[in-house]
C-alpha atoms as a PDB file:
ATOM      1  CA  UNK A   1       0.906  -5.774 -30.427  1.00  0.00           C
ATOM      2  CA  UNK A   2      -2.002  -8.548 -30.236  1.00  0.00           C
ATOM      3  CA  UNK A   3      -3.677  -8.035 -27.137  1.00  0.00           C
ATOM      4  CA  UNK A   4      -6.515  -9.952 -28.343  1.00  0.00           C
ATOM      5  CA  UNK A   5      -5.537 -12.813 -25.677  1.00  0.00           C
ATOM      6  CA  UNK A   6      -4.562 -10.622 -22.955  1.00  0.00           C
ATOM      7  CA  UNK A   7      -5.181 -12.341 -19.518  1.00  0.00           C
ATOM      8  CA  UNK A   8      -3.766 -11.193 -15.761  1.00  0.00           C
ATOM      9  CA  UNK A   9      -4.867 -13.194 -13.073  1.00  0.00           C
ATOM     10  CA  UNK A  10      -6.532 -11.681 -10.062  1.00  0.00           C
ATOM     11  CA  UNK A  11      -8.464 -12.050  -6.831  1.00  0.00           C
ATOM     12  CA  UNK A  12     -12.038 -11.834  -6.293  1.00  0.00           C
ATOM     13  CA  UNK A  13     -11.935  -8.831  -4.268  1.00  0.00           C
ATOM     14  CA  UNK A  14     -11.038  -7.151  -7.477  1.00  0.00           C
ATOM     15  CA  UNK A  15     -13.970  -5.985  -9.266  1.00  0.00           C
ATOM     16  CA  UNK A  16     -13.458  -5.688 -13.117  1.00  0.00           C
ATOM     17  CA  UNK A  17     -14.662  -2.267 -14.437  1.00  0.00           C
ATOM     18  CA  UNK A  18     -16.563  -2.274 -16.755  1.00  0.00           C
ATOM     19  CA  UNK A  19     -16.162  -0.785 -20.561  1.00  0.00           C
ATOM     20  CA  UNK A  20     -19.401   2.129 -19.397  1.00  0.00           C
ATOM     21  CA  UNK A  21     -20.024   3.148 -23.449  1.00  0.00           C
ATOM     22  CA  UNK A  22     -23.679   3.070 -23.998  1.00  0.00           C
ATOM     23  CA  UNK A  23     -26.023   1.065 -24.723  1.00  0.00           C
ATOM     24  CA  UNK A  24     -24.236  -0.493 -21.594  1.00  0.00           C
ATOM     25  CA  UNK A  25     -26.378   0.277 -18.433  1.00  0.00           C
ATOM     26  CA  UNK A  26     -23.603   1.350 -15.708  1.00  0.00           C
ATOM     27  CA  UNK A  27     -26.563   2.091 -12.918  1.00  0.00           C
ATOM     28  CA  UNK A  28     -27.330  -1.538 -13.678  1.00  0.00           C
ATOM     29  CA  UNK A  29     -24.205  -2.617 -13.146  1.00  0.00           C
ATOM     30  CA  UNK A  30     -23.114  -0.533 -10.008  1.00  0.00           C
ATOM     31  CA  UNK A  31     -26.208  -1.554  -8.502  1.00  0.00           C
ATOM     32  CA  UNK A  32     -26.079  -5.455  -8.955  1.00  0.00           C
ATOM     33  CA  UNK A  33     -21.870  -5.382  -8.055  1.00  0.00           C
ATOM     34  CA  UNK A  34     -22.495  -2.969  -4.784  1.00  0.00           C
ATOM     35  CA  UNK A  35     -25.213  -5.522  -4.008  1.00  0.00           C
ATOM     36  CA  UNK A  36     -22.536  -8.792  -4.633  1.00  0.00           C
ATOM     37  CA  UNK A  37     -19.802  -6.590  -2.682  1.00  0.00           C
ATOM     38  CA  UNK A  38     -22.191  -6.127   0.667  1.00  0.00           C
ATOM     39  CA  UNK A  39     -22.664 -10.163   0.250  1.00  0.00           C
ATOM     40  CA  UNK A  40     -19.447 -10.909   0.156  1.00  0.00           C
ATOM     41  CA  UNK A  41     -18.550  -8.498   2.935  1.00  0.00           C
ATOM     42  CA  UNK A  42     -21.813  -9.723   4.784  1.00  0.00           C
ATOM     43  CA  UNK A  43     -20.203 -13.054   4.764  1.00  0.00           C
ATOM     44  CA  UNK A  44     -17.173 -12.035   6.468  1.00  0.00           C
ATOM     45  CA  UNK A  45     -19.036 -10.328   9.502  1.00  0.00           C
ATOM     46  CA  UNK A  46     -18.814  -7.301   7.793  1.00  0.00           C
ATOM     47  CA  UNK A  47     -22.135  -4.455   7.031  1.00  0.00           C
ATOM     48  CA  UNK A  48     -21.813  -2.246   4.033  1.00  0.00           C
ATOM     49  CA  UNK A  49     -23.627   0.636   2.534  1.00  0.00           C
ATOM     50  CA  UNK A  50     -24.954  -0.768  -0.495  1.00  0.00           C
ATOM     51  CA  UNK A  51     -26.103   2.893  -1.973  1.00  0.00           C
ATOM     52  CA  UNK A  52     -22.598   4.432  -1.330  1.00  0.00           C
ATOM     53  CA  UNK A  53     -20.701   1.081  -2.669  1.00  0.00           C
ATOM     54  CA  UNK A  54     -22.853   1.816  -5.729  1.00  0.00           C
ATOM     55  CA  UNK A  55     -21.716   5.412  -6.194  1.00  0.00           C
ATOM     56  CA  UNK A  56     -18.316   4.665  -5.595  1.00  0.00           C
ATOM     57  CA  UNK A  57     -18.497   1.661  -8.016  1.00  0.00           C
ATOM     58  CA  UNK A  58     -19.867   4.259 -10.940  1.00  0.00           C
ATOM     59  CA  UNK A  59     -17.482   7.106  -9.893  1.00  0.00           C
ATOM     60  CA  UNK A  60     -14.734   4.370 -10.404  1.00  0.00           C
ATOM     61  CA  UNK A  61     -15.694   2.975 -13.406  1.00  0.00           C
ATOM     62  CA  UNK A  62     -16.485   6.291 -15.245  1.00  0.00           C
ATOM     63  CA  UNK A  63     -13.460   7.866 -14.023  1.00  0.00           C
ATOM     64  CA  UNK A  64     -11.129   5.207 -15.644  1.00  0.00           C
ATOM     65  CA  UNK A  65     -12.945   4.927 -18.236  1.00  0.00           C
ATOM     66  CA  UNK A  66     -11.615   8.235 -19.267  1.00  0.00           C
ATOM     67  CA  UNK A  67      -8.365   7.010 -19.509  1.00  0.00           C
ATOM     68  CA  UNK A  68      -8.976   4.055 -21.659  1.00  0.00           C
ATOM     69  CA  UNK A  69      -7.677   1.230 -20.164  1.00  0.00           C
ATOM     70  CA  UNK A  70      -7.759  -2.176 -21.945  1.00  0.00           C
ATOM     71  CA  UNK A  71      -8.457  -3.390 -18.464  1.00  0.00           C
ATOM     72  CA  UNK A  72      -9.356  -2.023 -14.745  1.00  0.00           C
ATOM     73  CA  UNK A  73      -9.725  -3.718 -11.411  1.00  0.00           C
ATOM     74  CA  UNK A  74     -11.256  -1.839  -8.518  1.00  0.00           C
ATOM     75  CA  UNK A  75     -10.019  -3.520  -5.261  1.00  0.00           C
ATOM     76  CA  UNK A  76     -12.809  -3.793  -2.335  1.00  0.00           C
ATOM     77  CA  UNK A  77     -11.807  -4.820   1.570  1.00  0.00           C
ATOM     78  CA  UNK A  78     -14.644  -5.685   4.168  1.00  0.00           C
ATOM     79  CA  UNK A  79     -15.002  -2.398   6.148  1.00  0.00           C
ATOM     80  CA  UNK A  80     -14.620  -0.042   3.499  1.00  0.00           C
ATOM     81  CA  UNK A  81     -17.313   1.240   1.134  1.00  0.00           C
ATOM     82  CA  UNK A  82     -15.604   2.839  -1.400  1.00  0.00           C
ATOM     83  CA  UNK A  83     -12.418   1.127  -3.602  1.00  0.00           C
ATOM     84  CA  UNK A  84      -9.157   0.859  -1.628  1.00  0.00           C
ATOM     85  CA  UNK A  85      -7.290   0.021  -4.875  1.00  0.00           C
ATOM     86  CA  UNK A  86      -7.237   0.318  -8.535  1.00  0.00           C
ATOM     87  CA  UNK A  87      -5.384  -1.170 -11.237  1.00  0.00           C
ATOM     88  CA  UNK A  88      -5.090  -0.578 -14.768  1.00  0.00           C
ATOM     89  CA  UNK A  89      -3.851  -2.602 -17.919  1.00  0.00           C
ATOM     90  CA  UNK A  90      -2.500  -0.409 -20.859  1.00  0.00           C
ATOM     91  CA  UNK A  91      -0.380  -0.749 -24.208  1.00  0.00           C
ATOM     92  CA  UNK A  92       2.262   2.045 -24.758  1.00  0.00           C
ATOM     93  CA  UNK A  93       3.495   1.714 -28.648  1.00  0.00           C
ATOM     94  CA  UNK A  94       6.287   3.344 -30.673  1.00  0.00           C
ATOM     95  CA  UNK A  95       4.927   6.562 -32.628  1.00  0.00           C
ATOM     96  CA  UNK A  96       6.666   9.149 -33.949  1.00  0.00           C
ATOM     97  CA  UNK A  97       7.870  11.302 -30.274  1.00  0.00           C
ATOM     98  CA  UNK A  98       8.386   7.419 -29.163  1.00  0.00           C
ATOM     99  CA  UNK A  99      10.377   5.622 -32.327  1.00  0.00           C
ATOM    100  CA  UNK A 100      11.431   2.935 -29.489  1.00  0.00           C
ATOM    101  CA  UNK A 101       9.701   1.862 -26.286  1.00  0.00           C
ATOM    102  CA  UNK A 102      11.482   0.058 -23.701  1.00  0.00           C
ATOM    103  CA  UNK A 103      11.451  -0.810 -20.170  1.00  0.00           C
ATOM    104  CA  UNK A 104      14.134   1.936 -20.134  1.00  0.00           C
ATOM    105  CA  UNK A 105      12.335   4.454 -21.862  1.00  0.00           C
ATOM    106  CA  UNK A 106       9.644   4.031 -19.754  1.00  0.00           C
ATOM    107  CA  UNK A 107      11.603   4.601 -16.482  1.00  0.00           C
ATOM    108  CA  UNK A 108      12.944   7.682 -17.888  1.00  0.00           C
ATOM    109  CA  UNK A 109       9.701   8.899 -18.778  1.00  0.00           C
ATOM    110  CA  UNK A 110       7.166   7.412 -16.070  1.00  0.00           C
ATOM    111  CA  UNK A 111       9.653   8.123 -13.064  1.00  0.00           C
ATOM    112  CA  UNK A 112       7.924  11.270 -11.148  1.00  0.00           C
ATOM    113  CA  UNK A 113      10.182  13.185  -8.471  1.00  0.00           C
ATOM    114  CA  UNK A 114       7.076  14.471  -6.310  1.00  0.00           C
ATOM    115  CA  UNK A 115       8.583  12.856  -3.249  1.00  0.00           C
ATOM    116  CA  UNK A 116      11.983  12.041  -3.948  1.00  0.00           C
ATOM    117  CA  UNK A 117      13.459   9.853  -6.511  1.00  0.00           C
ATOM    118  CA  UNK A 118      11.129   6.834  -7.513  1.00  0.00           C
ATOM    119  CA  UNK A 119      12.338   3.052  -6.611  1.00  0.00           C
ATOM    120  CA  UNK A 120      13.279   1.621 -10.241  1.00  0.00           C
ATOM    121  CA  UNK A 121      13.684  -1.812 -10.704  1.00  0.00           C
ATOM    122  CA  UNK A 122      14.472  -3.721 -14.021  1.00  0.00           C
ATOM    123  CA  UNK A 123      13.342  -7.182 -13.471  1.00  0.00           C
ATOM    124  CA  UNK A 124      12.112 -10.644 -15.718  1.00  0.00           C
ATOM    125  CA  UNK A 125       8.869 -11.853 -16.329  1.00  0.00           C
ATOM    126  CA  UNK A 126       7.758 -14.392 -17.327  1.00  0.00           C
ATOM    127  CA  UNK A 127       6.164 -12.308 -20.251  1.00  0.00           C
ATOM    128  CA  UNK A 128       9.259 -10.562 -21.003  1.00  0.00           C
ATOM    129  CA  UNK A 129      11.873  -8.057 -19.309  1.00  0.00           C
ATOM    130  CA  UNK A 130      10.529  -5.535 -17.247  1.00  0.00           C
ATOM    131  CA  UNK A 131      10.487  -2.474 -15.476  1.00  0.00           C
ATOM    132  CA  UNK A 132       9.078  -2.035 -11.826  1.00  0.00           C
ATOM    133  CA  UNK A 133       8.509   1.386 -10.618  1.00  0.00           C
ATOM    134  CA  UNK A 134       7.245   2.415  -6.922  1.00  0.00           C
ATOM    135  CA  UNK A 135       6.522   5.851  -5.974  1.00  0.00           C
ATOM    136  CA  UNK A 136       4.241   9.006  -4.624  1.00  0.00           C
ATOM    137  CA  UNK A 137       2.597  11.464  -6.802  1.00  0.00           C
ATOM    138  CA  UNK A 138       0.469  14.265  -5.481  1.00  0.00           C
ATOM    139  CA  UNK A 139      -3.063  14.012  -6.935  1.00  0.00           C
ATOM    140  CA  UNK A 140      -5.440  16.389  -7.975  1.00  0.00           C
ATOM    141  CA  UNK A 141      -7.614  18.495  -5.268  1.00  0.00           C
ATOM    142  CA  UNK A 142     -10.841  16.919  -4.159  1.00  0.00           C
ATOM    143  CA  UNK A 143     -12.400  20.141  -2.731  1.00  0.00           C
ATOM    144  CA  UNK A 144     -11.591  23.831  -3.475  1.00  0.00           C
ATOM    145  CA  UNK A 145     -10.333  24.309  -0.027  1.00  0.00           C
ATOM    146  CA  UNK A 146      -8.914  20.807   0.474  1.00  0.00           C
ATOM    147  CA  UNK A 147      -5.348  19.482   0.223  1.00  0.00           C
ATOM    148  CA  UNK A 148      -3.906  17.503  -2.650  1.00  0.00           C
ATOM    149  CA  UNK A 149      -3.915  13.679  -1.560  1.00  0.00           C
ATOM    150  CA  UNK A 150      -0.697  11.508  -2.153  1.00  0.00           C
ATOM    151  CA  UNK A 151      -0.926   8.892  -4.756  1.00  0.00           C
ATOM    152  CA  UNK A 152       0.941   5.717  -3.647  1.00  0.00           C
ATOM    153  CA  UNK A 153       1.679   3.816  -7.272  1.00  0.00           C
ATOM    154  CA  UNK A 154       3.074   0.414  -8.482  1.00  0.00           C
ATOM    155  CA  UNK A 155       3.347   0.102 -12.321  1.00  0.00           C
ATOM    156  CA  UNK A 156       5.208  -2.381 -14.287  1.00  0.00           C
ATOM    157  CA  UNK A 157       6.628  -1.916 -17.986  1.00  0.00           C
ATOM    158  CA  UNK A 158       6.798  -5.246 -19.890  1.00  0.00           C
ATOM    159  CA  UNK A 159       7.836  -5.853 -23.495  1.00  0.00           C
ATOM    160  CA  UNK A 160       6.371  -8.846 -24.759  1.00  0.00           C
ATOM    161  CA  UNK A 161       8.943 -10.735 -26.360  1.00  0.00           C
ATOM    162  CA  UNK A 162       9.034 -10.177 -29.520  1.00  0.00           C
ATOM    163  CA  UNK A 163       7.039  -6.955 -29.715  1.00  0.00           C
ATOM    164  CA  UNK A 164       7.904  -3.312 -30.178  1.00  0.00           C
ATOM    165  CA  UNK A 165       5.939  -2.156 -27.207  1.00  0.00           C
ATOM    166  CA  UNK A 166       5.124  -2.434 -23.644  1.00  0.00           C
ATOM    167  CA  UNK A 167       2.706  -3.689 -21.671  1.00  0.00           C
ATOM    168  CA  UNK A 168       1.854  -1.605 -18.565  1.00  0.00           C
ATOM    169  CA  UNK A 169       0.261  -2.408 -15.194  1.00  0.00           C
ATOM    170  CA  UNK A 170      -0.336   0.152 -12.781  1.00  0.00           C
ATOM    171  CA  UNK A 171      -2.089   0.449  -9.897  1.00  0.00           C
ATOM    172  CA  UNK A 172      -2.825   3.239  -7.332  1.00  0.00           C
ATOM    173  CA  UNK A 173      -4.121   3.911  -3.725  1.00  0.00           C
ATOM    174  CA  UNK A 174      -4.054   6.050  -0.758  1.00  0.00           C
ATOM    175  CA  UNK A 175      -3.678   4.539   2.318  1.00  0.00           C
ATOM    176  CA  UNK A 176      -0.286   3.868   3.153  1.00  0.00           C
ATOM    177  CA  UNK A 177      -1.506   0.504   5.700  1.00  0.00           C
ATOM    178  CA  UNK A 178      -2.119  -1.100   2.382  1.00  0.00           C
ATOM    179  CA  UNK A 179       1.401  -0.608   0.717  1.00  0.00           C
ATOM    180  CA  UNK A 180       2.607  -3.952   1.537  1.00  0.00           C
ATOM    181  CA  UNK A 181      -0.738  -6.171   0.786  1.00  0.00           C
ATOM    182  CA  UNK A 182      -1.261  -4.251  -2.534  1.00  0.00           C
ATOM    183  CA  UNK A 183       2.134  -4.741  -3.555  1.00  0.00           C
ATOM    184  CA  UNK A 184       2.104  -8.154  -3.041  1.00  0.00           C
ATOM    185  CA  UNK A 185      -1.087  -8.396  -4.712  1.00  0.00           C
ATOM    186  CA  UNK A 186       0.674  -6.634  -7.779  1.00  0.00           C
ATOM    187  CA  UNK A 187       3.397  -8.256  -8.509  1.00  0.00           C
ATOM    188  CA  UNK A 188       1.467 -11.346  -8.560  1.00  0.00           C
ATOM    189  CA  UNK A 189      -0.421  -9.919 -10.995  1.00  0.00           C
ATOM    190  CA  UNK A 190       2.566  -9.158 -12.983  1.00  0.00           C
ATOM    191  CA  UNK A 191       3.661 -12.317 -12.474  1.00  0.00           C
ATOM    192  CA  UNK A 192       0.808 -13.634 -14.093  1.00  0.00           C
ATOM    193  CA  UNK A 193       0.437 -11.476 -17.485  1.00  0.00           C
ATOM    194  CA  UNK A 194       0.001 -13.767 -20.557  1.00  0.00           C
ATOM    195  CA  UNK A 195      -0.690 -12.376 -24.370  1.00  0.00           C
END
């Protein structure tokens, strides 16, 4: 699959993470962002903590660096200093355990039963036909003593037509006041894939 035109479109309260392999300077970066971010919120009446938005910013962008992405968003509200949101853009291809990858296959394999059974949707768009898949997962323990949080997650499975694979958007949160903005905010996103 030729993701070398890849494009989602997406609002300006989504921050793009960055790709944090040296030489690239991610202090730099956090720094300068956290410092646009308390502008922005500045401008809407809002204070923020630029040194925390920073740490949160680096946090973010190492921690999904880890998984790779071929694209990250980290979404910031007036109010809060750390992310509210995060999105990811990745490629599943067929391998050998995977000989075909559809928006089937991926509901079958994707669908988690932490809280119940997952809402699965097969849908159209207008990069190809698609999979839409909302549920909770229980994420990993902050603190020794702490709980596990619940994941809230949105991900979409799209084949390209044409191609063997899928294109997959997912994002994640935690508060539960944002389900219906975020979703929104996703499936426009969705909406708007182009290769």
């Amino acid at each position: 699959m030729d993701i070398s035109d890849l494009g989602v479109n997406h609002h300006e309260d989504w921050v793009p993470l960055p790709d944090v392999a040296p030489p690239f300077s991610l202090d730099a970066w956090a720094e300068g962002t956290a410092a646009e971010i308390a502008a922005r919120y500045a401008a809407e009446g809002e204070q923020a903590d630029v040194k925390r938005l920073s740490r949160d910013l680096r946090s973010v962008a190492e921690e999904s660096a880890t998984r790779e992405p071929l694209g990250a968003f980290a979404w910031y509200v007036s109010g809060f200093n750390t992310s509210v949101g995060l999105v990811e853009l990745n490629t599943v291809l067929p391998d050998k355990t995977a000989p075909e990858v559809t928006p089937q296959w991926m509901a079958e394999h994707f669908a988690s039963h932490d809280f119940g059974p997952p809402e699965i949707e097969y849908t159209d768009l207008p990069l190809g036909p698609a999979v839409r898949i909302r549920q909770n997962i229980i994420g990993e323990k902050k603190r020794l003593f702490g709980s596990r949080p619940v994941i809230r997650t949105l991900a979409y499975g799209v084949q390209p037509k044409g191609e063997k694979g899928l294109l997959v958007l997912t994002c994640s949160w935690t508060e539960p006041v944002l389900d219906e903005p975020i979703t929104a905010i996703v499936e426009n996103m969705a909406q708007s894939l182009t290769l």
